[in-house]
Protein backbone atom coordinates (compact mmCIF):
# COMPACT_ATOMS: atom_id res chain seq x y z
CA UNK A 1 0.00 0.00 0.00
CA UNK A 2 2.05 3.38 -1.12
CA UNK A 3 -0.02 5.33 1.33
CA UNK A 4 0.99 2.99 4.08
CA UNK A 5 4.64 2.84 3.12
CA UNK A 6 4.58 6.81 2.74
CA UNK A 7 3.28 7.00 6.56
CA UNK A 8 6.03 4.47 7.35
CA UNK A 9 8.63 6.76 5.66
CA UNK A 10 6.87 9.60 7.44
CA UNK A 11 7.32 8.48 10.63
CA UNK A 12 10.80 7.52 10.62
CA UNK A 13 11.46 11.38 9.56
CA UNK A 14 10.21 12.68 12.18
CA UNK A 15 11.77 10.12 14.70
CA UNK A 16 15.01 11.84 12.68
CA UNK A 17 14.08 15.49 12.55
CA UNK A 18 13.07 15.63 16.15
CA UNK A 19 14.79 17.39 19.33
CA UNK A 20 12.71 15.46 21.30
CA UNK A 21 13.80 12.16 23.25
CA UNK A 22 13.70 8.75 21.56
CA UNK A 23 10.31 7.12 22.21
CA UNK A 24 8.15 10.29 22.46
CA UNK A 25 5.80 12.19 20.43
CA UNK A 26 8.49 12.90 17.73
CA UNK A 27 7.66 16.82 16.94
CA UNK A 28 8.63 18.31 13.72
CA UNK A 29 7.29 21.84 12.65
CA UNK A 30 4.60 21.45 9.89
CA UNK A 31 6.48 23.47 7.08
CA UNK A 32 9.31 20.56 7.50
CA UNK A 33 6.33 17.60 7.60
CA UNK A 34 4.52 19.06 4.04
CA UNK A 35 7.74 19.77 2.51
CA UNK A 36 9.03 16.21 2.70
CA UNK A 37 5.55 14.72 2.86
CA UNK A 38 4.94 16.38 -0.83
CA UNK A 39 8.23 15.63 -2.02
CA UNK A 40 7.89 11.97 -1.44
CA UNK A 41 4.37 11.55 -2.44
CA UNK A 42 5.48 12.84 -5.81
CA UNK A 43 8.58 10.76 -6.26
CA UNK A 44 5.67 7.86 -5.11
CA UNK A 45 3.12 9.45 -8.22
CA UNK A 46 0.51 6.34 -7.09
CA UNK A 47 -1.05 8.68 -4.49
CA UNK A 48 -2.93 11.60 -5.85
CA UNK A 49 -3.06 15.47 -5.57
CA UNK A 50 -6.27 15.35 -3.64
CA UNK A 51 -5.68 12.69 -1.67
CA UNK A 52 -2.23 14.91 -0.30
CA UNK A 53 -3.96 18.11 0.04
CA UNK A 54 -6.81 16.37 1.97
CA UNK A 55 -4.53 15.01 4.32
CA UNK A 56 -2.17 17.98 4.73
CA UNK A 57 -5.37 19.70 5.40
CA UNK A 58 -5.94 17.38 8.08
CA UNK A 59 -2.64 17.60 9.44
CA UNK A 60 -2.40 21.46 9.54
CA UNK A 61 -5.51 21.27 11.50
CA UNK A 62 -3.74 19.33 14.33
CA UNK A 63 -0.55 20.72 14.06
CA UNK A 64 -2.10 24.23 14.85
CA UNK A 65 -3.59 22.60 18.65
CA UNK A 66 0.21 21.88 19.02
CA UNK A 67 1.67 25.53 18.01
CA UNK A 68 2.70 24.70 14.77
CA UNK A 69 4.23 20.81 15.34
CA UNK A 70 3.02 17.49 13.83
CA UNK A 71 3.65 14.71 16.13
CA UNK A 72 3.34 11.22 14.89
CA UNK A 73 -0.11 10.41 16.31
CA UNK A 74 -1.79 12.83 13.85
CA UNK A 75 -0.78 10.39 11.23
């Protein structure tokens, strides 16, 4: 499933990108989560443009209860 394996890849980014301890929420700023999230969901090309914006929508939407950060339970 690409949109599973794109979560996966998600994930592990954030795990990366984070200054938070191993094991917690794994908080990366949303410009940084859409920026790579877009970027591989293009190189992917099986997911489409609505199904991205729809769930960057969704994102931004609980990123903004967290001043701006996407932690990994959003996804």
């Amino acid at each position: 499933n690409p949109l599973q394996s794109l979560l996966s890849s998600m994930k592990h980014a954030c795990e990366i990108l984070t200054s938070e301890p191993e094991g917690g929420a794994a908080p990366i700023p949303f410009e940084t989560f859409s920026f790579l999230y877009l970027y591989l969901a293009s190189i992917d090309g099986e997911i489409s443009e609505d199904e991205t914006e729809a769930f960057l929508h969704r994102i931004k939407d609980e990123a903004d209860k967290q001043s701006g950060m996407v932690l990994i339970r959003h996804f």
